[in-house]
Protein backbone atom coordinates (compact mmCIF):
# COMPACT_ATOMS: atom_id res chain seq x y z
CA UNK A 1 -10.42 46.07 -121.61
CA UNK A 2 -7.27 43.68 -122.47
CA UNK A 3 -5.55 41.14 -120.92
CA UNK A 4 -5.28 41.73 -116.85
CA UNK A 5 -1.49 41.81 -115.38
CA UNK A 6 -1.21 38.15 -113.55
CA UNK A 7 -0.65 38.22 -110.23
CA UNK A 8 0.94 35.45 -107.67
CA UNK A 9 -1.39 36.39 -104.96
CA UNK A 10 -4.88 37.14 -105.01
CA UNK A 11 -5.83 40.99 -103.77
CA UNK A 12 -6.59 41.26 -99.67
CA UNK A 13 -4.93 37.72 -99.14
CA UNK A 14 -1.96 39.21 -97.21
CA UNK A 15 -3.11 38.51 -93.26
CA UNK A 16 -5.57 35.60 -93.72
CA UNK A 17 -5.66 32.35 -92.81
CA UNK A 18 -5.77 29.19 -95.13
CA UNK A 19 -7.91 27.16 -92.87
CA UNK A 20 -10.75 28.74 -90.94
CA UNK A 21 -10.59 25.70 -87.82
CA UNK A 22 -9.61 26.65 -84.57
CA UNK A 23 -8.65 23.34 -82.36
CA UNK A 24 -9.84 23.47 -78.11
CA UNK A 25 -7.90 21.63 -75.30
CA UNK A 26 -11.33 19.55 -74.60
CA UNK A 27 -11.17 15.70 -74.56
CA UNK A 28 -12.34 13.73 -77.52
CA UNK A 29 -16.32 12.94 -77.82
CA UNK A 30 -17.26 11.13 -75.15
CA UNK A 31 -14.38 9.59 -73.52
CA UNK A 32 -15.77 10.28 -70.10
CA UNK A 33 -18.05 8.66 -67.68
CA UNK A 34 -21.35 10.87 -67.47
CA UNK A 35 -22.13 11.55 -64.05
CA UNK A 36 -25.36 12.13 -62.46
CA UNK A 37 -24.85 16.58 -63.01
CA UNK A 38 -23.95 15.98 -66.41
CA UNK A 39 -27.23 14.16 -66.75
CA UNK A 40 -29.26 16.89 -64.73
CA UNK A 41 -26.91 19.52 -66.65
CA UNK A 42 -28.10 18.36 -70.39
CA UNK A 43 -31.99 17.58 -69.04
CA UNK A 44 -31.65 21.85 -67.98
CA UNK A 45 -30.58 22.82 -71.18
CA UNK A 46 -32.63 20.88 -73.33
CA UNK A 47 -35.39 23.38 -72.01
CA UNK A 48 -33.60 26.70 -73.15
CA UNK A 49 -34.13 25.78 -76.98
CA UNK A 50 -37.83 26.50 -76.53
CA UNK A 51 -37.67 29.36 -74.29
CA UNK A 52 -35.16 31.05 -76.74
CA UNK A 53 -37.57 30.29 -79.56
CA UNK A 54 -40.45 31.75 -77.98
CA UNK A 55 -38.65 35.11 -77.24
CA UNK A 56 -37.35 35.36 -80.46
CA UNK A 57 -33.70 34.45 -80.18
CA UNK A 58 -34.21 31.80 -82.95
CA UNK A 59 -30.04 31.66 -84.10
CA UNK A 60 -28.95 30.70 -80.59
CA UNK A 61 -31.83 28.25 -79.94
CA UNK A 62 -31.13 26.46 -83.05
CA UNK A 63 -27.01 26.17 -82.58
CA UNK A 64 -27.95 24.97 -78.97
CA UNK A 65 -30.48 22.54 -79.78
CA UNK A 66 -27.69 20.86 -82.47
CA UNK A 67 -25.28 20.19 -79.77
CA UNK A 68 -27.67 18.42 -77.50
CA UNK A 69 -28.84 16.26 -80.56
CA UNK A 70 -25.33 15.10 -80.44
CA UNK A 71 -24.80 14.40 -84.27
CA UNK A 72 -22.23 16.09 -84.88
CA UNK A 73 -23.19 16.86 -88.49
CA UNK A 74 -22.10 20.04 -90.05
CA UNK A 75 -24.68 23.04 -88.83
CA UNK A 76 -25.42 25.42 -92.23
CA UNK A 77 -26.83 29.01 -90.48
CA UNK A 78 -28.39 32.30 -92.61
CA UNK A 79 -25.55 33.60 -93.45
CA UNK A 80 -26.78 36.40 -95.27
CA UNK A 81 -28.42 37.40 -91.79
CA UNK A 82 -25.24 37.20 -90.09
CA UNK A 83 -23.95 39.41 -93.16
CA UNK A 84 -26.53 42.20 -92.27
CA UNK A 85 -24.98 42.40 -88.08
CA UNK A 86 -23.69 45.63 -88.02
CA UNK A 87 -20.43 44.22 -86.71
CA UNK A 88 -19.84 41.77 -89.14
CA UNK A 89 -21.24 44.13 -91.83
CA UNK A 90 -18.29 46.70 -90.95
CA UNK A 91 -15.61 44.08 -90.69
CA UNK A 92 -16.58 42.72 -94.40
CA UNK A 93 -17.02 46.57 -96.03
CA UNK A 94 -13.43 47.32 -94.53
CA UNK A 95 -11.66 44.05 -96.38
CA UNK A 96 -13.92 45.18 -99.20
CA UNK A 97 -12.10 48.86 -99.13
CA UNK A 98 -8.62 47.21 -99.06
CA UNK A 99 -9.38 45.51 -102.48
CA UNK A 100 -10.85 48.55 -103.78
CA UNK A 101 -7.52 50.45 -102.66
CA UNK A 102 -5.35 47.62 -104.01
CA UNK A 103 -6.83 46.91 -107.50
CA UNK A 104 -6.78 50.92 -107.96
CA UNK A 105 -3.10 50.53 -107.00
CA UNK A 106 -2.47 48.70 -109.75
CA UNK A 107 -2.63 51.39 -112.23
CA UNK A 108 -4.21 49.99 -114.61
CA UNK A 109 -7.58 48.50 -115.91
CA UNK A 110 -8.61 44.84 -115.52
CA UNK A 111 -10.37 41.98 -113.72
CA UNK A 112 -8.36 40.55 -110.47
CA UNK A 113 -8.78 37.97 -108.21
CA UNK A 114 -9.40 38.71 -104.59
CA UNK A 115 -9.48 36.88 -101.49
CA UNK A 116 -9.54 37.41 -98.10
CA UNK A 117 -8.41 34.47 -96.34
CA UNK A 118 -10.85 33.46 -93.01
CA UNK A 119 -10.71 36.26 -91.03
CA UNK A 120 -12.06 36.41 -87.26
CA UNK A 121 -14.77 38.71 -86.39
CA UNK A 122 -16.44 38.90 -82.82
CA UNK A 123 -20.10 39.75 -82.12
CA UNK A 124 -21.25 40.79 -79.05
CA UNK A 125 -24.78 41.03 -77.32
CA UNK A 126 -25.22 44.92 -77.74
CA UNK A 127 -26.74 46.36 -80.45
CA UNK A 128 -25.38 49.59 -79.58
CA UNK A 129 -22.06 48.01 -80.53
CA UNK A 130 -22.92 46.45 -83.38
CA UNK A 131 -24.05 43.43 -82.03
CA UNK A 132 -26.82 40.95 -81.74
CA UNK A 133 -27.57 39.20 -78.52
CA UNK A 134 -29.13 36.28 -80.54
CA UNK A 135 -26.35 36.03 -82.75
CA UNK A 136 -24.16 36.43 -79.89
CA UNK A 137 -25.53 33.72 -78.16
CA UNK A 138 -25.35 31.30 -81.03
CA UNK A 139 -21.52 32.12 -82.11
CA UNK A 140 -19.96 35.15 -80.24
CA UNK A 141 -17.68 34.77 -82.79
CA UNK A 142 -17.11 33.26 -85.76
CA UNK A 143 -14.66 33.00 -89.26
CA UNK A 144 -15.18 34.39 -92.52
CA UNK A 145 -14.13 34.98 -96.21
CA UNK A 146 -14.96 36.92 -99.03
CA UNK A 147 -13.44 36.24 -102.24
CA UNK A 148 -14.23 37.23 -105.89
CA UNK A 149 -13.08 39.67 -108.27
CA UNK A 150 -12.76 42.83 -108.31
CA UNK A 151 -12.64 45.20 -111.51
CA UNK A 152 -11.69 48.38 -112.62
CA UNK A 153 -13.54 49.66 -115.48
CA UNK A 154 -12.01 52.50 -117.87
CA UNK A 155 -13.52 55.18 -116.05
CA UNK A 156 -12.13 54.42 -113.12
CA UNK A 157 -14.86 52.60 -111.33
CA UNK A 158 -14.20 49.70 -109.38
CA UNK A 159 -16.59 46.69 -109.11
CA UNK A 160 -16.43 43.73 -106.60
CA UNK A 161 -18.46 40.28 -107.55
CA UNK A 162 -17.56 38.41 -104.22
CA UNK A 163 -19.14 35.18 -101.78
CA UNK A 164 -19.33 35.27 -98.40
CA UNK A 165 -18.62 31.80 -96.17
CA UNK A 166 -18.79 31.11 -92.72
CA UNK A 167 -17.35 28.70 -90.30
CA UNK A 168 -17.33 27.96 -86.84
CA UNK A 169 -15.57 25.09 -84.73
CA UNK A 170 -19.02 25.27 -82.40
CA UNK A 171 -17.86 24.37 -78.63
CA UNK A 172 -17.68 24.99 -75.18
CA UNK A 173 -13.93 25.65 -74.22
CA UNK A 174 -12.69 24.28 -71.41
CA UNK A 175 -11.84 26.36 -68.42
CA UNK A 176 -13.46 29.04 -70.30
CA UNK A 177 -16.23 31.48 -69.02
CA UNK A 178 -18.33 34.48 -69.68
CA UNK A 179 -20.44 36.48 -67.28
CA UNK A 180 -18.70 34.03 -64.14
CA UNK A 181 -20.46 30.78 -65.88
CA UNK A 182 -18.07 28.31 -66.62
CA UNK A 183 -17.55 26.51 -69.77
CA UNK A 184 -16.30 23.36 -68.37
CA UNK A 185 -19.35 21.69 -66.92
CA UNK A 186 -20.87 22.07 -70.66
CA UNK A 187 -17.98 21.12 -72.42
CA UNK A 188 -18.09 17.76 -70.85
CA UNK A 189 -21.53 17.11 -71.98
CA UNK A 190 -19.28 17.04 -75.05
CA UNK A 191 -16.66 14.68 -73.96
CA UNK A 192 -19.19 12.50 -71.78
CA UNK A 193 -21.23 11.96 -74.76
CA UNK A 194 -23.86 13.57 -74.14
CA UNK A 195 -23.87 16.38 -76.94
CA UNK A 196 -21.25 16.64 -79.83
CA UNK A 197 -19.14 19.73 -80.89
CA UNK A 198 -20.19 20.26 -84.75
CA UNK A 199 -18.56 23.37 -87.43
CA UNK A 200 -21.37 25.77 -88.23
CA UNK A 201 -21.22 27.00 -91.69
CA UNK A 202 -22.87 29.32 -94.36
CA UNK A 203 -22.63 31.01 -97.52
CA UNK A 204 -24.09 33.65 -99.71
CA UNK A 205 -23.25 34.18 -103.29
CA UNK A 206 -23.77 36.92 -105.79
CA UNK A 207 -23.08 39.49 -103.66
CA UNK A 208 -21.47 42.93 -105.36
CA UNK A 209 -19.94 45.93 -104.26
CA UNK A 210 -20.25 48.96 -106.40
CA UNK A 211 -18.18 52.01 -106.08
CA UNK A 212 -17.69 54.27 -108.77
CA UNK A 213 -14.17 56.57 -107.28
CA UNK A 214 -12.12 56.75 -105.15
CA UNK A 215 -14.12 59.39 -102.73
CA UNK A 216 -16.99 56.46 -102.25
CA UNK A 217 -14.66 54.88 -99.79
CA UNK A 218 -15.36 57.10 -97.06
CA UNK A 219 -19.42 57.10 -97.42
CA UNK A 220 -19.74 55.49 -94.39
CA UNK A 221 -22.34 52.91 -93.51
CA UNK A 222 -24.09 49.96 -96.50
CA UNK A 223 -26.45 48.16 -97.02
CA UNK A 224 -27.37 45.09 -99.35
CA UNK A 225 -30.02 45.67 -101.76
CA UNK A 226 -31.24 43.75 -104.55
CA UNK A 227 -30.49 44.61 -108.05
CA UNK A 228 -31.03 42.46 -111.16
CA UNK A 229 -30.74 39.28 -109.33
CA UNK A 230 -28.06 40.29 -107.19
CA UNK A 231 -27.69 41.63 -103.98
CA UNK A 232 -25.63 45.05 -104.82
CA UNK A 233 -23.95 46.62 -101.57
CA UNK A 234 -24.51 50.53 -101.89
CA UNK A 235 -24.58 52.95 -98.99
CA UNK A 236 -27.10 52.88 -96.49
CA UNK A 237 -29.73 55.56 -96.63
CA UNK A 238 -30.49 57.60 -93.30
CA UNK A 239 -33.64 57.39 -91.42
């Protein structure tokens, strides 16, 4: 195939951030005084973790149940399930496309780097939207990469080795709400000590996107399916 033209930047970079951390306003680990409701507060939720478990809503009752532990240590999630949330899914497939676009830009035959910098991608509870109330509950959102290489072969296909990481600063914002519940009183189980804000994170490897011209860009929906070891993204089938 030759020697590939060098490029500065890697393909898809443009847009995306070094560093996937997102700092909060909330005061350091507990440097409050617990009062009596934060105590009642953390004795509450220490009984969701079961209850989500039981109904099925494992992601969220696991996330949940690390912040009351209060280690702080590092929290490593599925993230090849997260991968397979429609919303998350689409977000991924469309950096995918700009690669494919970009290398085929190029003109010219050849193995390139590509990266997409952590990117920000929000889940929400419907399914109907793409979303996953379990994986909703456990993130809502979260930040992610893909990076890899992406080559186009002779004939003009184009194939994308790439990974897939994770990361979330996992927290309670302060003076934040959803649904008229307030963040606050469970970010200071946070800065009273009582729990500890942790990063989530997660990767999968091997993962390959396969198209073979240009008019595969607009097939619509994929899926990941195994192929020779790999997990090969080709386009969903219907029914």
């Amino acid at each position: 195939m030759g020697n590939s033209p060098t490029r500065e930047e890697p393909l898809g970079r443009s847009g995306g951030r070094a560093e996937p951390a997102i700092p909060n306003d909330n005061a350091a680990h507990a440097s409050l005084p617990a009062r009596p409701r934060d105590r009642v507060l953390r004795a509450a939720c220490v009984a969701v973790p079961p209850l989500w478990t039981a109904l099925g809503v494992r992601q969220a009752a696991g996330t949940l149940r690390h912040y009351l532990r209060g280690t702080g240590r590092p929290y490593r999630v599925d993230a090849r399930a997260l991968l397979a949330v429609p919303a998350v899914r689409d977000d991924v497939d469309r950096r995918l496309a700009e690669w494919r676009r970009a290398a085929r830009a190029l003109g010219e035959p050849g193995a390139y780097a590509a990266d997409s910098g952590w990117r920000g991608v929000l889940i929400t509870r419907r399914a109907r939207e793409g979303g996953s109330a379990d994986w909703w509950l456990a993130l809502r959102g979260a930040q992610y990469r893909i990076s890899g290489t992406v080559r186009v072969h002779e004939d003009g296909s184009v194939v994308s080795d790439y990974r897939f990481q994770v990361y979330k600063s996992w927290n309670f914002d302060r003076g934040e709400s959803e649904f008229g519940v307030p963040f606050t009183p469970f970010a200071r189980l946070h800065e009273t000590g009582l729990a500890r804000e942790f990063t989530v994170i997660g990767e999968v490897d091997g993962l390959v996107d396969a198209q073979a011209d240009a008019r595969a860009d607009a097939e619509g929906p994929r899926e990941s399916r195994p192929r020779g070891g790999l997990l090969v993204d080709t386009p969903a089938s219907e029914g």
